[in-house]
N, C-alpha and C. Protein backbone atom coordinates (compact mmCIF):
# COMPACT_ATOMS: atom_id res chain seq x y z
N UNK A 1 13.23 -10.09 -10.22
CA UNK A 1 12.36 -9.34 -11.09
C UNK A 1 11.90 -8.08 -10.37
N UNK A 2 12.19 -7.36 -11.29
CA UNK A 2 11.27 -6.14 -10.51
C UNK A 2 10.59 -5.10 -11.33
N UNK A 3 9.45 -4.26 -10.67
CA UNK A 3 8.06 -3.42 -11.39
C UNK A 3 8.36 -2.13 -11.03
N UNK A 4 8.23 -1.18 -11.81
CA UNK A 4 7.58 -0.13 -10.86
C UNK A 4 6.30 0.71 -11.51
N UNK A 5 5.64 1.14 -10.52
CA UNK A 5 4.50 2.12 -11.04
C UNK A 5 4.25 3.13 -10.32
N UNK A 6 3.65 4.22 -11.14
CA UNK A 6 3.72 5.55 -10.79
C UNK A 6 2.21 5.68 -10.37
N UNK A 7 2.13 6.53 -9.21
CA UNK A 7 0.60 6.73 -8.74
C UNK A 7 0.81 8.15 -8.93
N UNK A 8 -1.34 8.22 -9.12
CA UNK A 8 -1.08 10.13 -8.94
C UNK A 8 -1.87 10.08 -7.65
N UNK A 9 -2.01 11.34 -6.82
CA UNK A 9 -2.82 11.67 -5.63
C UNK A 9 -4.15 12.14 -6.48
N UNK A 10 -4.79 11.50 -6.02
CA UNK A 10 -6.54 12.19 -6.30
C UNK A 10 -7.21 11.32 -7.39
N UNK A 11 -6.61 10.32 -8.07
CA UNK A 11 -6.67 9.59 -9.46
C UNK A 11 -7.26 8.43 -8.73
N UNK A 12 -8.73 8.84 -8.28
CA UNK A 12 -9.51 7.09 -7.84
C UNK A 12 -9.84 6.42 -9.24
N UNK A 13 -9.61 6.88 -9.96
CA UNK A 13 -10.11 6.18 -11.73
C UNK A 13 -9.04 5.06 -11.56
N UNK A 14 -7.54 5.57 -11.08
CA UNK A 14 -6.60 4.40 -11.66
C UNK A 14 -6.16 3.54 -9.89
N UNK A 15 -7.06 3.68 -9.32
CA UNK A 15 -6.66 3.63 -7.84
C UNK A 15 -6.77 1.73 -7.74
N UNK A 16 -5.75 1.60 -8.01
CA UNK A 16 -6.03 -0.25 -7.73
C UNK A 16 -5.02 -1.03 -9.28
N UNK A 17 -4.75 -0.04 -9.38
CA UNK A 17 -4.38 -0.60 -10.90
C UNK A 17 -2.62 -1.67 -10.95
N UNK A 18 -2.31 -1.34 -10.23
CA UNK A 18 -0.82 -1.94 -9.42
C UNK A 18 -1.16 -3.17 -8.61
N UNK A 19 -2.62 -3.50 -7.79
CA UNK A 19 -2.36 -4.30 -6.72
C UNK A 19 -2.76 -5.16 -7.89
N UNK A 20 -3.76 -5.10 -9.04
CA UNK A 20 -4.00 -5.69 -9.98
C UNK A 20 -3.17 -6.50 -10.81
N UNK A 21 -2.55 -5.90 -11.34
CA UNK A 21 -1.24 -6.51 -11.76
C UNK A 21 -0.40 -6.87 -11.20
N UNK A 22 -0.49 -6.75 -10.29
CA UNK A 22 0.69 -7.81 -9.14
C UNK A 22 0.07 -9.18 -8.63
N UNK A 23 -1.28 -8.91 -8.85
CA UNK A 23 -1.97 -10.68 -8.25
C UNK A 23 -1.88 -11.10 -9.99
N UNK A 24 -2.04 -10.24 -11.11
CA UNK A 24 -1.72 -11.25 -12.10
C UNK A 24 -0.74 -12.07 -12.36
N UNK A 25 0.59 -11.61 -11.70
CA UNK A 25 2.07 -11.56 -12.02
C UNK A 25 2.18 -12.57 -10.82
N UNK A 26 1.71 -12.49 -10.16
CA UNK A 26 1.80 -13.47 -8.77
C UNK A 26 1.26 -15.25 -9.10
N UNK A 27 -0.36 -15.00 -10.07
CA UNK A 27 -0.70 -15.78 -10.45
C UNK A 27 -0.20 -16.43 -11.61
N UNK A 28 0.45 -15.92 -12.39
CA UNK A 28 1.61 -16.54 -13.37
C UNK A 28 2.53 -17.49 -12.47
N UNK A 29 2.90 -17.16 -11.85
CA UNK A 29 4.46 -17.46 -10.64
C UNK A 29 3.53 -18.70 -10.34
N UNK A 30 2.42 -19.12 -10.14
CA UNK A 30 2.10 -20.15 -9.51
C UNK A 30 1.98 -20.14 -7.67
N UNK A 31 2.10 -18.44 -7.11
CA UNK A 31 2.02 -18.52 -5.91
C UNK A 31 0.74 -18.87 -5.39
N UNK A 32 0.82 -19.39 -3.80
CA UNK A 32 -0.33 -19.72 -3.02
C UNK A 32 -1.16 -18.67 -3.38
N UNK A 33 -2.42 -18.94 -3.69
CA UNK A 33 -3.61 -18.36 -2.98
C UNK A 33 -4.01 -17.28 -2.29
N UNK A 34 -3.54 -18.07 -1.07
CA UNK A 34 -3.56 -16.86 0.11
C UNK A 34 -2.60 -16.02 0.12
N UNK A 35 -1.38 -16.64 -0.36
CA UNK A 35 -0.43 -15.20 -0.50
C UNK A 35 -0.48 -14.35 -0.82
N UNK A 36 -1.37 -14.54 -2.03
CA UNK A 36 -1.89 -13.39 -3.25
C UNK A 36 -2.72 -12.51 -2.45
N UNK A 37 -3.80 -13.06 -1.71
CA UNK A 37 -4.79 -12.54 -1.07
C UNK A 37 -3.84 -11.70 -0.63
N UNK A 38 -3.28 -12.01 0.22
CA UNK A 38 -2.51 -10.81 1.39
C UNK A 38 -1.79 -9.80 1.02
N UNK A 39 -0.96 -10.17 -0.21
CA UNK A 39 -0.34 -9.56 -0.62
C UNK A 39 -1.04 -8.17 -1.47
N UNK A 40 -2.15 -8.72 -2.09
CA UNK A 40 -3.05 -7.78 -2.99
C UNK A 40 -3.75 -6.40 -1.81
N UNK A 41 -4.67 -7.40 -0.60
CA UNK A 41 -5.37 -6.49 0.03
C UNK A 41 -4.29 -5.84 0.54
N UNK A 42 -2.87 -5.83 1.06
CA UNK A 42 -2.24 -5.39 1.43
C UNK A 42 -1.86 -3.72 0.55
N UNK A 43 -1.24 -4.31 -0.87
CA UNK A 43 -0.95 -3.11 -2.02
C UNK A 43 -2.21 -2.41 -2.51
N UNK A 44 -3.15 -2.82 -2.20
CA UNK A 44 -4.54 -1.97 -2.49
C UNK A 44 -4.94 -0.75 -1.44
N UNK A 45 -4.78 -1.26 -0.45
CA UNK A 45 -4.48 -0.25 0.51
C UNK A 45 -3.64 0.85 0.42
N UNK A 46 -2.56 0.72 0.79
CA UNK A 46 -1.31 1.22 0.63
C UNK A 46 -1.51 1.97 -0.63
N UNK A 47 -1.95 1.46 -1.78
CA UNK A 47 -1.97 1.86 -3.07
C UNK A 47 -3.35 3.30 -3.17
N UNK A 48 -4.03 3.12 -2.41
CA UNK A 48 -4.87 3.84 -2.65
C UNK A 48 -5.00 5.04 -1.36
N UNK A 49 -4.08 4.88 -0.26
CA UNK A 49 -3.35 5.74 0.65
C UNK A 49 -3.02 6.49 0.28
N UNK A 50 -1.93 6.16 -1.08
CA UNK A 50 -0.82 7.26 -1.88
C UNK A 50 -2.51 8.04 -2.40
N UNK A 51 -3.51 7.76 -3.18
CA UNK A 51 -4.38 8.27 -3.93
C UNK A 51 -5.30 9.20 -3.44
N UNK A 52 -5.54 8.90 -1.85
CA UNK A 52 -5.71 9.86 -0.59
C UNK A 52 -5.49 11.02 -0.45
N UNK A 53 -4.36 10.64 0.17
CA UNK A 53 -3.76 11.69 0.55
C UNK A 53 -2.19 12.38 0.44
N UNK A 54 -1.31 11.52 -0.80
CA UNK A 54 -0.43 12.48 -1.46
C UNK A 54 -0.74 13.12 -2.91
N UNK A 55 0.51 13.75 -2.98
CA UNK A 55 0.51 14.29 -4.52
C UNK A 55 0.65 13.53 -5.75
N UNK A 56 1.74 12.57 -5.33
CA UNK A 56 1.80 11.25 -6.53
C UNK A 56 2.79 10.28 -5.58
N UNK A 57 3.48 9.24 -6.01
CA UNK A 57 3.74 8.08 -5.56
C UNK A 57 4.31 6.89 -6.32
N UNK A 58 5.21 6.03 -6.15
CA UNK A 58 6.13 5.25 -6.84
C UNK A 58 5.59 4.05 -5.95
N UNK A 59 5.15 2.53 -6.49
CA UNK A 59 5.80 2.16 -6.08
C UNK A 59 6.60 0.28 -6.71
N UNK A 60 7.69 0.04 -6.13
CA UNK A 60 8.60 -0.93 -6.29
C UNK A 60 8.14 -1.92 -5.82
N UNK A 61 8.23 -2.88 -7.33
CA UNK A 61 7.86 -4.11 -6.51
C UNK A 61 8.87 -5.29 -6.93
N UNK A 62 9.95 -6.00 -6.16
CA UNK A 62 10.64 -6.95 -6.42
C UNK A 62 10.05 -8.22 -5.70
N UNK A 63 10.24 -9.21 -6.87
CA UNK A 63 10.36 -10.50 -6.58
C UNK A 63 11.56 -11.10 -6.68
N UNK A 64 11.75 -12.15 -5.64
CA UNK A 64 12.29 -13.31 -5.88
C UNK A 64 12.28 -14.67 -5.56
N UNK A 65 12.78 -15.44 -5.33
CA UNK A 65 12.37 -16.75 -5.01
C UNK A 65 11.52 -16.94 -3.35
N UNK A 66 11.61 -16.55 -2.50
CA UNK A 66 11.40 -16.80 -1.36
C UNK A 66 10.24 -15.69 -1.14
N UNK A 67 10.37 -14.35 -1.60
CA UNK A 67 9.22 -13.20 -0.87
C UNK A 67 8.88 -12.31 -1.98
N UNK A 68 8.02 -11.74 -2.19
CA UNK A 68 7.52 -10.24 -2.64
C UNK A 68 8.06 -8.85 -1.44
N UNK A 69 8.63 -8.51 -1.79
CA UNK A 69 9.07 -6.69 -1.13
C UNK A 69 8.78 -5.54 -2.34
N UNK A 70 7.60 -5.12 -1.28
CA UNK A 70 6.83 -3.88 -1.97
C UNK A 70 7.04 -2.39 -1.03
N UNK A 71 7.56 -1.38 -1.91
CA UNK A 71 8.18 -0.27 -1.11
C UNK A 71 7.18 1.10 -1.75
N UNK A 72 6.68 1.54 -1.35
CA UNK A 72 5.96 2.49 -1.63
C UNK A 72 6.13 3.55 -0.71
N UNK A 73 6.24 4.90 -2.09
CA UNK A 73 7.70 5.75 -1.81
C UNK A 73 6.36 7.06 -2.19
N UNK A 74 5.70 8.12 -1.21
CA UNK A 74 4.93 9.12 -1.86
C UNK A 74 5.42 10.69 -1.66
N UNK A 75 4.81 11.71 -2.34
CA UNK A 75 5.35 13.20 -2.28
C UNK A 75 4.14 13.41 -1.41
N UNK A 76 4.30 14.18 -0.22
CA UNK A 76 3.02 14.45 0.36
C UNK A 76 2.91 14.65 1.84
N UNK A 77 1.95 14.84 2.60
CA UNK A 77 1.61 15.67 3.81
C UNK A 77 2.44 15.06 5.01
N UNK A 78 2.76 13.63 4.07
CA UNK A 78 3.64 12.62 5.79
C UNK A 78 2.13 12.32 6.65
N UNK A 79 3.03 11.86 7.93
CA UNK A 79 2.00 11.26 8.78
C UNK A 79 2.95 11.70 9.87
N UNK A 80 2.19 12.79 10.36
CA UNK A 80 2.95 13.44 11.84
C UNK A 80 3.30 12.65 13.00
N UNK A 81 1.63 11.49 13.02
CA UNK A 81 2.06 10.57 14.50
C UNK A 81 1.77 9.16 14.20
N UNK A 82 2.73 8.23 13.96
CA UNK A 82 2.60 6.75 13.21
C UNK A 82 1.71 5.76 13.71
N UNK A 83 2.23 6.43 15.59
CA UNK A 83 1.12 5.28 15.72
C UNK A 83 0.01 5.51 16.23
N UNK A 84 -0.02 6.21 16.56
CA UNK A 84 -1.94 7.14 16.49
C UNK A 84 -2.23 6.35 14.90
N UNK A 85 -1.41 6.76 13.79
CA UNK A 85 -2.25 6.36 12.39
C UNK A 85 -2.55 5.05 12.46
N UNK A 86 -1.41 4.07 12.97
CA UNK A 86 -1.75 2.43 13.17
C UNK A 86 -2.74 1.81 14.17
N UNK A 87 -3.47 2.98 14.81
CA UNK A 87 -4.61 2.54 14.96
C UNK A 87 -5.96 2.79 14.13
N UNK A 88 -6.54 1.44 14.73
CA UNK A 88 -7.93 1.03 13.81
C UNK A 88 -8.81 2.32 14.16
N UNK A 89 -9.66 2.79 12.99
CA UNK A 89 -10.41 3.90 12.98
C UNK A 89 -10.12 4.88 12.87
N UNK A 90 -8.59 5.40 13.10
CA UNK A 90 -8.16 6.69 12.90
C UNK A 90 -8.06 6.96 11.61
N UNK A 91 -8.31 8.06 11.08
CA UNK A 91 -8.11 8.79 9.53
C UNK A 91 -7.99 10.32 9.54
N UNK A 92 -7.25 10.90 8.55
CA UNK A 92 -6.87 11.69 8.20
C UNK A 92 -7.89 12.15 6.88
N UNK A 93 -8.29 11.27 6.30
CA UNK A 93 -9.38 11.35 5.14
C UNK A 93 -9.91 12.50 4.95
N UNK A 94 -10.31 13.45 3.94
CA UNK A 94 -10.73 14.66 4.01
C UNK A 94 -12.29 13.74 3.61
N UNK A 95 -13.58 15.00 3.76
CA UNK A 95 -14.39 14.38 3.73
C UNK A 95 -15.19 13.77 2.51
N UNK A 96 -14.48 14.31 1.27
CA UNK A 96 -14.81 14.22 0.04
C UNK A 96 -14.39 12.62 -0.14
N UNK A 97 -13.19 12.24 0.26
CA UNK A 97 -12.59 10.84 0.38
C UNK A 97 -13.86 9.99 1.04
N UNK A 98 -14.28 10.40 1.66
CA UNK A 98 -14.56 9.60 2.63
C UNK A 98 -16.43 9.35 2.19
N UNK A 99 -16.53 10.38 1.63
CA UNK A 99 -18.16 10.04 0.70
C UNK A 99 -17.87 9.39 -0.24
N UNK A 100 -16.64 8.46 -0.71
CA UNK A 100 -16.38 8.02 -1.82
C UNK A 100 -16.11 6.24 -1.09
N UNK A 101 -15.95 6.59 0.01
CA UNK A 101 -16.49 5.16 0.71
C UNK A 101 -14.55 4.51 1.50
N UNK A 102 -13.95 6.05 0.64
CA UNK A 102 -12.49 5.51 1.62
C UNK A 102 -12.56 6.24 2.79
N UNK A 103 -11.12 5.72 3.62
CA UNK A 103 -10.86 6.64 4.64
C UNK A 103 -11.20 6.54 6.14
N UNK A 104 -11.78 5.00 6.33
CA UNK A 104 -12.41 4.33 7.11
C UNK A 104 -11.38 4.42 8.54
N UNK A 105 -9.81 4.55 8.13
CA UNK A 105 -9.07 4.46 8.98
C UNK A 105 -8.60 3.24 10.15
N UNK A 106 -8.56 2.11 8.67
CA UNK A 106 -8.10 0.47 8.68
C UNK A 106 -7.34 0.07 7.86
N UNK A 107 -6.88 0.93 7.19
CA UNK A 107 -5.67 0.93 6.26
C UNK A 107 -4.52 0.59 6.59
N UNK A 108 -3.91 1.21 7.40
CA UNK A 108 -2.59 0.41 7.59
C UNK A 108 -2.29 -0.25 8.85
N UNK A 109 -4.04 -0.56 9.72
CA UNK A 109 -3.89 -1.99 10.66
C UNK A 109 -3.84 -2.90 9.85
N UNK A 110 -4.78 -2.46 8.60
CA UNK A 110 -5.12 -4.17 7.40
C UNK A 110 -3.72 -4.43 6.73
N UNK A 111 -2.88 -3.63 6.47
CA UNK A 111 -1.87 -3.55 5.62
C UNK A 111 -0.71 -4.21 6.72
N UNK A 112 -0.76 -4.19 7.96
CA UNK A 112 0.33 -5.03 8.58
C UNK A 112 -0.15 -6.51 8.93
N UNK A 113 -1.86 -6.47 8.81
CA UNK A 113 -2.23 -7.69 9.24
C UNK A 113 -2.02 -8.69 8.46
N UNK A 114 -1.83 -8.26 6.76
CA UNK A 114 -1.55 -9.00 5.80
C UNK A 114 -0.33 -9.26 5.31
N UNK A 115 1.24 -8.86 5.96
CA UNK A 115 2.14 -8.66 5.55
C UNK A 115 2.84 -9.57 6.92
N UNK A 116 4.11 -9.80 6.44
CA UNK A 116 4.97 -10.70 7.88
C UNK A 116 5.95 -8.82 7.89
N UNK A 117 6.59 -8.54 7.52
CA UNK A 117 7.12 -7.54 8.07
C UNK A 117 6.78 -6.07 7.07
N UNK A 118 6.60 -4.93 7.84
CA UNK A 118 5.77 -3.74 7.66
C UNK A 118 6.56 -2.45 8.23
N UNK A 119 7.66 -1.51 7.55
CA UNK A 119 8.36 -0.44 7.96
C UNK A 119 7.85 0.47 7.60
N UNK A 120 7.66 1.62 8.25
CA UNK A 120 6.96 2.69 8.24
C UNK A 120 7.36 3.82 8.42
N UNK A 121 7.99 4.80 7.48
CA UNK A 121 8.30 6.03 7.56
C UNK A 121 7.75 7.16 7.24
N UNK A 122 7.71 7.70 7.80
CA UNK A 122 7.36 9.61 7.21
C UNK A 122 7.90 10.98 7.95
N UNK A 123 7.74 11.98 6.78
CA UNK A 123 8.44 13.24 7.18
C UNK A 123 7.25 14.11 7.29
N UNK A 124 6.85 14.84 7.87
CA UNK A 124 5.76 15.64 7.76
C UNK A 124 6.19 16.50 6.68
N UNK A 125 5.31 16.99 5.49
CA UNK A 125 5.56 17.69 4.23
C UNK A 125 6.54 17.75 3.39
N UNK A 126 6.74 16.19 3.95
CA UNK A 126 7.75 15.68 2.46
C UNK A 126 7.10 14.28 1.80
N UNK A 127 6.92 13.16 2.99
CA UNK A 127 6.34 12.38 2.44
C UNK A 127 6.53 11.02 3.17
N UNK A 128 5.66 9.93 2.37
CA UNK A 128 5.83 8.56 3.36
C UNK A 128 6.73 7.47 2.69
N UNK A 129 7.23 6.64 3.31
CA UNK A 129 7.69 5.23 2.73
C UNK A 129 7.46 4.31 3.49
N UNK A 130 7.28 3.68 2.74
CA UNK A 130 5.90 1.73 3.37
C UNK A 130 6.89 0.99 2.51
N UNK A 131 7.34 0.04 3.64
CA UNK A 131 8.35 -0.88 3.03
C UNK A 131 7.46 -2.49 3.50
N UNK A 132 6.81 -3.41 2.85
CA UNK A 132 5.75 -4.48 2.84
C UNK A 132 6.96 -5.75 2.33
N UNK A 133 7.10 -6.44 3.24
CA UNK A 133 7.55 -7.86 2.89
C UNK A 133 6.47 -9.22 3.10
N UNK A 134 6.54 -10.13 1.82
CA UNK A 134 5.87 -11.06 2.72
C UNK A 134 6.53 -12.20 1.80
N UNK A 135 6.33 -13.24 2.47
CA UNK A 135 7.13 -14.61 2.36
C UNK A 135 5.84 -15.81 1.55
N UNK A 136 6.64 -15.94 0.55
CA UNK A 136 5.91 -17.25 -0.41
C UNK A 136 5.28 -18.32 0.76
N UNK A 137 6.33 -18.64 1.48
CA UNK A 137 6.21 -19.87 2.39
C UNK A 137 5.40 -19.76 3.74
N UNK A 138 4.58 -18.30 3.71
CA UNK A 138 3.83 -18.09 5.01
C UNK A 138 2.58 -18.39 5.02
């Protein structure tokens, strides 16, 4: 099975609206609990990253029997140094973001802490791709 949804950059109105419907769709399936948990705080993040700080944003979500793989694909500034960003506290957040209570710069430590495997690409001023696997059975 598979989803996709379109994000815009700057749209905190619809900012969550994907991780939403994926714990519904999850909770149909009859998955664990905690999977959901992880899986949700995981795409909420990520989901509201794209809402940050690109222009707009795709992203794919396949299921199948064994895992959820969520690929989130954005137009936008990139991330010059990955792992400077994968640390806790660092942000890029402009400050308007950040009076809005995002931008804390735990985003994508939380987003690997909740996931079994976590690929991470970007181009500086083209854009990012977050490739999120996680396993029914974890």
């Amino acid at each position: 099975m598979q989803v996709k949804y379109q994000v815009e950059g700057g749209d905190f109105t619809s900012a969550g609206y994907a991780s939403s419907q994926v714990k519904k769709l999850l909770k149909q399936l009859n998955v664990a609990p905690k999977v959901i948990k992880n899986v949700v705080v995981a795409l909420y993040e990520a989901e509201v990253n794209i809402v940050a700080h690109a222009y707009r944003g795709v992203i794919e979500v396949e299921l199948d029997p064994q895992k959820i793989t969520l690929v989130l694909e954005d137009e936008g500034p990139g991330i010059p140094n990955i792992d400077l960003a994968m640390q806790e506290g660092f942000s890029t957040a402009s400050p308007a973001v950040r009076e809005m209570g995002f931008g804390a710069g735990m985003g994508l430590p939380n987003i690997k802490r909740n996931v079994d495997d976590m690929q991470l690409e970007s181009q500086v001023d083209k854009g990012t791709r977050l490739t999120l696997i996680k396993f029914f059975n974890a």
